[in-house]
Protein backbone atom coordinates (compact mmCIF):
# COMPACT_ATOMS: atom_id res chain seq x y z
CA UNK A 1 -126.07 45.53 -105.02
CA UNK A 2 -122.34 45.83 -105.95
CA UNK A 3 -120.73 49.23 -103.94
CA UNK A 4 -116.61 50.71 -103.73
CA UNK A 5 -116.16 50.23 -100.23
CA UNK A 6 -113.75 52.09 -97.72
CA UNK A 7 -113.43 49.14 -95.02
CA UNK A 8 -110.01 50.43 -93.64
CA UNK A 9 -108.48 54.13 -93.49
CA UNK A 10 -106.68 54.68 -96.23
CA UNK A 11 -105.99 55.90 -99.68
CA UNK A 12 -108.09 55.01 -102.61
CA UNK A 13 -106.12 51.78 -103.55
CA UNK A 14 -107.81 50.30 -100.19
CA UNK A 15 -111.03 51.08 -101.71
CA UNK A 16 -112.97 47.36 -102.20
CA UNK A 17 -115.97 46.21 -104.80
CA UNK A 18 -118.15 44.29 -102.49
CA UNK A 19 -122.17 42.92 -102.60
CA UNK A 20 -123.99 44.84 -99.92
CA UNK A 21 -127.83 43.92 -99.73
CA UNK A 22 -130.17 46.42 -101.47
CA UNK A 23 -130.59 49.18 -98.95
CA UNK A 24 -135.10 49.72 -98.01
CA UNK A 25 -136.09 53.43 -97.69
CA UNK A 26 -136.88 54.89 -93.94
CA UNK A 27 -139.64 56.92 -93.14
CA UNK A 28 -138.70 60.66 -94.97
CA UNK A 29 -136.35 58.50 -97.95
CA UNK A 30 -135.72 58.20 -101.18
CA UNK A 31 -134.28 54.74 -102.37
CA UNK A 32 -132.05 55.85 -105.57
CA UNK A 33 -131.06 53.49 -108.69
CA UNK A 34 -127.75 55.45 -109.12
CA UNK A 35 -126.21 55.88 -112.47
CA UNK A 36 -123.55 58.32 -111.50
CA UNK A 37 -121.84 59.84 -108.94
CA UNK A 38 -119.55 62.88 -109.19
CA UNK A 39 -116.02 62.82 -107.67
CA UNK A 40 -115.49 65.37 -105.52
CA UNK A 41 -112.18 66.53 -103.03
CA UNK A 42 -113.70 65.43 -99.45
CA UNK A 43 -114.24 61.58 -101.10
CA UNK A 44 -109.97 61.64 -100.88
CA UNK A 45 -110.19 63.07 -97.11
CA UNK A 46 -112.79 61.04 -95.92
CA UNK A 47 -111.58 57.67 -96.58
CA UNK A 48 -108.68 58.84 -94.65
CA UNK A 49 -110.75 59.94 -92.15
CA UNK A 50 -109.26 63.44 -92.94
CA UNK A 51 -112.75 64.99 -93.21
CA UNK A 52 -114.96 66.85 -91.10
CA UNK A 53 -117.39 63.80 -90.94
CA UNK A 54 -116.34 59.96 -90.42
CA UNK A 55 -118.93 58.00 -91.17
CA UNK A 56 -118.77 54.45 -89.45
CA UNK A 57 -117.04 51.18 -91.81
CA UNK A 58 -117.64 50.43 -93.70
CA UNK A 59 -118.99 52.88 -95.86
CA UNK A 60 -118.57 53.93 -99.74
CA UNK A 61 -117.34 57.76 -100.71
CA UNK A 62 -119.79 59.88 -102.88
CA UNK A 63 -121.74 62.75 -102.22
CA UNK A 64 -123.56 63.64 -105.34
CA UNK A 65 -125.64 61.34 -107.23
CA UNK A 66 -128.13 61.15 -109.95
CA UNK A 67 -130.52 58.47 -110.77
CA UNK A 68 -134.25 57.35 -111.00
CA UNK A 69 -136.44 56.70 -107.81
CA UNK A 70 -137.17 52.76 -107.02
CA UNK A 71 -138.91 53.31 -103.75
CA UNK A 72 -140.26 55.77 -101.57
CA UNK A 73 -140.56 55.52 -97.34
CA UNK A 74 -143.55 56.71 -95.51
CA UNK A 75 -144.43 60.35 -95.44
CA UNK A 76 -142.50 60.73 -98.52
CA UNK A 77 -145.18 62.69 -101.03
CA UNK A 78 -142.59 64.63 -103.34
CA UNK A 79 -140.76 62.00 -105.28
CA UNK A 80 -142.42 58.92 -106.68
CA UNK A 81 -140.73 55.88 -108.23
CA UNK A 82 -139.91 56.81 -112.01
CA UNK A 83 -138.48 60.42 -110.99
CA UNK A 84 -135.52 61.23 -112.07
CA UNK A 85 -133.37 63.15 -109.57
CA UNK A 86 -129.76 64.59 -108.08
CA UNK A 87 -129.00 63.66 -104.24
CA UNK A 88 -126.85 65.06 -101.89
CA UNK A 89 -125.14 63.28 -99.17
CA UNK A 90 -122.41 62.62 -97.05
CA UNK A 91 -120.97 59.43 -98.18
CA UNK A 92 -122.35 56.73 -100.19
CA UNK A 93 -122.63 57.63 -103.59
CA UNK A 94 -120.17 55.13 -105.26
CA UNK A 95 -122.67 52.19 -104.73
CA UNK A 96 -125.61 50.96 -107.06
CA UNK A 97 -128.25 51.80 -104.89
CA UNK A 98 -128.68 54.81 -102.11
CA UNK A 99 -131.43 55.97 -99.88
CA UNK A 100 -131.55 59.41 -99.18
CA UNK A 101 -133.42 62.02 -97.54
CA UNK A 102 -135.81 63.39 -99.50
CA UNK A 103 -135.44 67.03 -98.35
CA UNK A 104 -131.86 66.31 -99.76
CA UNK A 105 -133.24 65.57 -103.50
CA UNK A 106 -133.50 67.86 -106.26
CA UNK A 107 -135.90 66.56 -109.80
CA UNK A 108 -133.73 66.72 -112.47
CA UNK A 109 -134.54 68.59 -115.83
CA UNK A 110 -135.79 66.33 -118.43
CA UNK A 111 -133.23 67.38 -120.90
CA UNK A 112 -130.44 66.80 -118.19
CA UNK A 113 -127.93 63.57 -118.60
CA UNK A 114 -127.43 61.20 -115.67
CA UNK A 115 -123.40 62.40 -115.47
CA UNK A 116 -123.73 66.16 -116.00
CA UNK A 117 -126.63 65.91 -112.86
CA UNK A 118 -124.17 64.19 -110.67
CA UNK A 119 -121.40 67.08 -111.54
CA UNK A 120 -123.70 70.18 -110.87
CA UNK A 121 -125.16 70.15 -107.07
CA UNK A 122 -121.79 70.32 -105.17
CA UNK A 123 -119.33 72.03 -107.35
CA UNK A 124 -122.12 74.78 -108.66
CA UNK A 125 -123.81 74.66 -105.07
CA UNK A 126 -120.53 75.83 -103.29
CA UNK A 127 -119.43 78.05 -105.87
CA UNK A 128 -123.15 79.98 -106.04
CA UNK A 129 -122.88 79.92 -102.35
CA UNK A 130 -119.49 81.19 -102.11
CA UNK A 131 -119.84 83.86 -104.70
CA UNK A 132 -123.75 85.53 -104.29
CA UNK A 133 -123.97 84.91 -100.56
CA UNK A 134 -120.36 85.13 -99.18
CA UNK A 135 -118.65 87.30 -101.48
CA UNK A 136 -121.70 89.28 -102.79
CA UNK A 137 -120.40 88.97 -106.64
CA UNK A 138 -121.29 91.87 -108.47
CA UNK A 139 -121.39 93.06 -112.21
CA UNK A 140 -117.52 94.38 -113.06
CA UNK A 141 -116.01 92.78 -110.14
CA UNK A 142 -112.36 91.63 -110.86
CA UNK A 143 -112.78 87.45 -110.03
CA UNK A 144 -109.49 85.36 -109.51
CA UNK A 145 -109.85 81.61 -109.47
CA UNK A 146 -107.53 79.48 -108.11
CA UNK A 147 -107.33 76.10 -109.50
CA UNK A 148 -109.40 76.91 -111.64
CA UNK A 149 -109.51 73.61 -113.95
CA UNK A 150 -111.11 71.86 -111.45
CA UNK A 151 -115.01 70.79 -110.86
CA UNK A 152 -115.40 73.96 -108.19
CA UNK A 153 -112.95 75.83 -110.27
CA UNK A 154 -114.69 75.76 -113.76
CA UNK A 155 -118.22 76.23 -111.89
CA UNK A 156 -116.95 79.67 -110.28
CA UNK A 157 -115.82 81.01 -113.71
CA UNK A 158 -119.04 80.00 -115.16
CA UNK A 159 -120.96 81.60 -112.67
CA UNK A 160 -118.75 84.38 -112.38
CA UNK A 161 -119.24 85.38 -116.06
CA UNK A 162 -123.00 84.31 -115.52
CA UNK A 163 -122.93 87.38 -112.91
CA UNK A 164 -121.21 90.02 -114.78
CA UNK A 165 -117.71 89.66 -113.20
CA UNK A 166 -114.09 90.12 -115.38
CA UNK A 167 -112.69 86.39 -114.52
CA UNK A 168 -109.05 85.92 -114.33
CA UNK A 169 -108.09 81.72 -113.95
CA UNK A 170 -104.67 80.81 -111.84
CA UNK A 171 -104.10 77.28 -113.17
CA UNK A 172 -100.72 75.01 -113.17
CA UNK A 173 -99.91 74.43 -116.91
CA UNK A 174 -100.25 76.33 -120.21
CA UNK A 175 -102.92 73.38 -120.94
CA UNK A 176 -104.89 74.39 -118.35
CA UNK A 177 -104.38 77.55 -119.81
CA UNK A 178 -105.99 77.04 -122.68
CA UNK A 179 -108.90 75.37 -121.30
CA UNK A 180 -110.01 77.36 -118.81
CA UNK A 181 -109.91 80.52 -121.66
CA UNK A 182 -111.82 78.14 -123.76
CA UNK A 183 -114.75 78.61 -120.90
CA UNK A 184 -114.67 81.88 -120.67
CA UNK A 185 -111.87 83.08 -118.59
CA UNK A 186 -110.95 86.55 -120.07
CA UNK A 187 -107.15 86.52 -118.84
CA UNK A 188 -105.26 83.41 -116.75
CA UNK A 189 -102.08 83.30 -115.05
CA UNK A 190 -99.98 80.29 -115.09
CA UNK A 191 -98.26 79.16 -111.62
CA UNK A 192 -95.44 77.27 -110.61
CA UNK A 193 -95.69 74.25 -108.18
CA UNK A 194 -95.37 74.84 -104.85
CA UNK A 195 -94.13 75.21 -101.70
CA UNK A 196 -92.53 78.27 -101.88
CA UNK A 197 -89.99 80.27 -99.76
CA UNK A 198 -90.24 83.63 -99.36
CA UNK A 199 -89.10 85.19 -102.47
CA UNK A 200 -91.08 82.42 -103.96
CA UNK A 201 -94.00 83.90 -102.57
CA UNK A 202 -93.52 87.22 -103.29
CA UNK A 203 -92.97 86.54 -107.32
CA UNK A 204 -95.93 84.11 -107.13
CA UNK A 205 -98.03 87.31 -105.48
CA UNK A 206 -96.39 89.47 -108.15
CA UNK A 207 -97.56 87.52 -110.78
CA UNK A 208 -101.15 87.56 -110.00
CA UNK A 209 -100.86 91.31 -109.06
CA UNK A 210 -100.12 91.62 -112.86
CA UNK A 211 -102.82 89.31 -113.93
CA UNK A 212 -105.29 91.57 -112.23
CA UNK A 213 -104.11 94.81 -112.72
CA UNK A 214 -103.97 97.91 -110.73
CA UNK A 215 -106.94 97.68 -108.83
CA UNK A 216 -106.49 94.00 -107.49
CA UNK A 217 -108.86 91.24 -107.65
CA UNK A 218 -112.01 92.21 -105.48
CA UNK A 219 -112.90 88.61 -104.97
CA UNK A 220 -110.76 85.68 -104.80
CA UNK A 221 -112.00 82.32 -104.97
CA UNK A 222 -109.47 79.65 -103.48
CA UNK A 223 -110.29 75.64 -103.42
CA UNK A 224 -106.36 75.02 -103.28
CA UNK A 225 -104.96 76.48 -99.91
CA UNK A 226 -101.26 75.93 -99.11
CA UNK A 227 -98.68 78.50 -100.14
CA UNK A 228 -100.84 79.97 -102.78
CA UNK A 229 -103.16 81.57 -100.88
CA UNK A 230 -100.96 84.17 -99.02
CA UNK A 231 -99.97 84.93 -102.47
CA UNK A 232 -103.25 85.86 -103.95
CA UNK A 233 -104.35 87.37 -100.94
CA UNK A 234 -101.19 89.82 -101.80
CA UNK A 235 -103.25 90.47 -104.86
CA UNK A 236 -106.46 91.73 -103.05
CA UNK A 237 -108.37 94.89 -103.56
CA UNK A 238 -109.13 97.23 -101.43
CA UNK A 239 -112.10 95.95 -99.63
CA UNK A 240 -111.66 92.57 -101.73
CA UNK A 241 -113.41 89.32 -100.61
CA UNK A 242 -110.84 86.08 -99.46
CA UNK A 243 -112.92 83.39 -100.32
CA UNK A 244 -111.53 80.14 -98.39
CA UNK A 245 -113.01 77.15 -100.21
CA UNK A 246 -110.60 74.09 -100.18
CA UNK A 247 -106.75 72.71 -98.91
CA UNK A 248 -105.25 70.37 -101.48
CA UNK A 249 -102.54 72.36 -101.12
CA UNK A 250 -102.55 71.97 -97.36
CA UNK A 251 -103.98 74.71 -94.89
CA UNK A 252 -103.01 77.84 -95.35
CA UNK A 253 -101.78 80.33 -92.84
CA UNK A 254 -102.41 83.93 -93.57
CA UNK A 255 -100.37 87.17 -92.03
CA UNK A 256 -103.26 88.91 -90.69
CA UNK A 257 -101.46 92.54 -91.27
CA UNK A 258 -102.44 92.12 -95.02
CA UNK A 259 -105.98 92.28 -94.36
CA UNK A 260 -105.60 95.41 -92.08
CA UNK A 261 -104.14 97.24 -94.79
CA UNK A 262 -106.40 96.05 -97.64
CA UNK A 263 -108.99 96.33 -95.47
CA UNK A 264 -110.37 93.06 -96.71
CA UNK A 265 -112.19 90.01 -95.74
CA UNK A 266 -111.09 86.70 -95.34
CA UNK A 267 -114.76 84.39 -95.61
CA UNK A 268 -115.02 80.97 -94.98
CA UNK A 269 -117.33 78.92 -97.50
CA UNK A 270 -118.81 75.45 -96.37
CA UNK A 271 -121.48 74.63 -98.65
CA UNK A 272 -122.55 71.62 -96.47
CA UNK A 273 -123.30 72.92 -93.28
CA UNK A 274 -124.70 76.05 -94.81
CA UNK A 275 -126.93 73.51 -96.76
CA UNK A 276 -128.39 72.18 -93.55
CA UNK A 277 -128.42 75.36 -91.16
CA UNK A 278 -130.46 76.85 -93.73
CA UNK A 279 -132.72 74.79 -96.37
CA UNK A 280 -134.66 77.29 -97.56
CA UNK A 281 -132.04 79.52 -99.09
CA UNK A 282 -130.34 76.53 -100.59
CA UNK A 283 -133.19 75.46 -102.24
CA UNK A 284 -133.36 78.75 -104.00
CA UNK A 285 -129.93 78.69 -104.66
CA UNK A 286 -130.20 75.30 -106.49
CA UNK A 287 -133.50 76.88 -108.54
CA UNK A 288 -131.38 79.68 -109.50
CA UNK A 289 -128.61 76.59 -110.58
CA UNK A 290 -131.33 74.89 -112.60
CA UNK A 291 -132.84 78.15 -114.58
CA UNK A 292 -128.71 79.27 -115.15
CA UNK A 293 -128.72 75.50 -116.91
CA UNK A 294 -131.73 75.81 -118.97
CA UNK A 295 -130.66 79.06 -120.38
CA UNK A 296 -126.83 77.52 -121.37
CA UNK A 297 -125.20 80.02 -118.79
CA UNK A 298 -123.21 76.68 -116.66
CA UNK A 299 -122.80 73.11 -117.56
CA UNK A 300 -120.98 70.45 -116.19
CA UNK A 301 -118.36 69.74 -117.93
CA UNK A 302 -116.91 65.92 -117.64
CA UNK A 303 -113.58 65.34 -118.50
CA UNK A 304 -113.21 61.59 -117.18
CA UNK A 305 -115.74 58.61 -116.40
CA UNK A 306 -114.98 55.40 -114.69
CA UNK A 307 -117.06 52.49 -114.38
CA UNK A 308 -117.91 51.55 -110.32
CA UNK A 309 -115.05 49.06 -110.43
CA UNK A 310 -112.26 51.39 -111.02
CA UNK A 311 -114.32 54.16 -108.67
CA UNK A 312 -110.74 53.80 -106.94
CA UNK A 313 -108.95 54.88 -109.53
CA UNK A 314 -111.05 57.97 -110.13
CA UNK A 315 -110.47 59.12 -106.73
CA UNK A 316 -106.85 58.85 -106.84
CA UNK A 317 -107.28 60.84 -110.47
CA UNK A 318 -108.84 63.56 -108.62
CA UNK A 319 -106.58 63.68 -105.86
CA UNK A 320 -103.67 63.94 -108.39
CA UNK A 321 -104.49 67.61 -109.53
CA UNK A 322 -104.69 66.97 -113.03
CA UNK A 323 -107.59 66.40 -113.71
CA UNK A 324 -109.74 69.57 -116.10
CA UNK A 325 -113.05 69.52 -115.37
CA UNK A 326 -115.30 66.82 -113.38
CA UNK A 327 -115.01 63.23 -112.79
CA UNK A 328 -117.74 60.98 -113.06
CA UNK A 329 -118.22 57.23 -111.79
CA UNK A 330 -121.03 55.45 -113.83
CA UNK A 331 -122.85 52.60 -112.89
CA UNK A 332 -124.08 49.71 -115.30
């Protein structure tokens, strides 16, 4: 089987196609014909071994797939081969064939494409997660989304609006603007590029202050980090929810006076470890994912495929911040 290997730390131009030998299901696995695999942020940290898990070279990037079961191990009595279904993992998705845990499987709906599957589980997984378990969304809530033409970005507007909330989307361009309103959004703010000094910081708060309104945002949903999240947090209602999600901006560091006097909470979101601490819930929260699709309330939307060859250059798209939407890397 061909795979996009990460054989040295490094950015995605060190990425190499190589011919692995077909991988043979363990005891508990699924071995997975893969025709796509979504791109997510942690593929760009962890073949820089940036991430919270470094898997041992070498190894391919990839943690959601979607594709039809070839082979089953022992024990295995949920999937057969034929299914059709989404896997989670840590690392390698961006390869032809994949054995996976069968715990860590979802069936996909019949009417579901190969590339929308292989958008949904992680994006819409940490952004259900995020906003019904951390933040406890609830119908009128005030929603800001930063970076919120991304994969995690679109799925939390979607879901907000799937839960009742008033969405307003922080994106970089007028663009991005216009996309993000086309999805829903029912206001958006436009932001400069950071860093930003102090006064830079201060307008930046100031403009989402007026994108929010009086009351402030009650939740705020950040995958970007950096500079931009002491600004929104500016923003925050009283009793508002912080919602730390992602650093492409770089960490962030917070002045912990602002949540004494908004009273607020800053919440940490890992969808992966929450994902294996606690199954169960997960699993529900994935159902809940797959009845929201069925109805039209969320879908995946892909702005970009690459074949496997140029799985490099899909990463390094990603990692670029310009992308709207998801990413997909298709196989055959």
């Amino acid at each position: 089987m061909k795979a996009m290997l990460s054989k040295q730390i490094g950015g995605p131009e060190t990425l190499v196609l190589d011919e692995l030998p077909d991988p043979k299901p363990q005891a508990g696995e699924v071995l997975i014909a893969v025709k796509a695999c979504g791109v997510n942020y942690p593929d760009s940290l962890i073949i820089e071994d940036r991430y919270q898990f470094k898997p041992p070279r070498p190894f391919a990037p990839g943690g959601e797939v979607a594709g039809v079961v070839e082979a089953v191990g022992a024990g295995v009595t949920s999937f057969k081969p034929g299914d059709r279904v989404i896997g989670s993992v840590i690392s390698g998705g961006m390869a032809e064939k994949l054995c996976v845990e069968a715990a860590r499987c979802t069936p996909m709906p019949a009417n579901m494409p190969f590339d929308e599957a292989s958008a949904l589980i992680l994006t819409y997984g940490t952004s259900i997660h995020a906003l019904k378990d951390r933040a406890r969304l609830k119908k009128g809530d005030t929603l800001l989304v930063l970076g919120a033409a991304g994969g995690v970005g679109v799925s939390a507007i979607e879901l907000g609006k799937a839960y009742g909330a008033r969405v307003v989307a922080a994106v970089s361009s007028e663009d991005k603007l216009a996309f993000v309103k086309k999805l829903g959004a029912d206001s958006g703010v436009v932001y400069p590029r950071g860093p930003f000094d102090k006064a830079g910081t201060k307008a930046l708060a100031d403009l989402f202050k007026q994108a929010c309104g009086e009351h402030g945002a009650d939740v705020i949903y950040d995958p970007v980090g950096g500079d931009y999240s002491e600004a929104a947090l500016r923003a925050i209602a009283w009793e508002g929810r912080f919602l730390v999600v992602g650093f492409p901006a770089g960490i962030a560091k917070l002045p912990l006076n602002l949540t004494l006097l908004k009273s607020c909470d800053v919440v940490g979101v890992f969808w992966g470890g929450f994902a294996r601490r606690d199954p169960k819930a997960n699993a529900a929260n994935i159902a809940e994912l797959m009845q929201l699709y069925a109805k039209g309330a969320i879908k995946p939307l892909i702005s970009e495929r690459y074949p496997l060859a140029e799985a490099g250059k899909a990463i390094a798209r990603l990692a670029s911040r310009q992308a709207m939407g998801k990413i997909v890397v298709t196989m055959g």
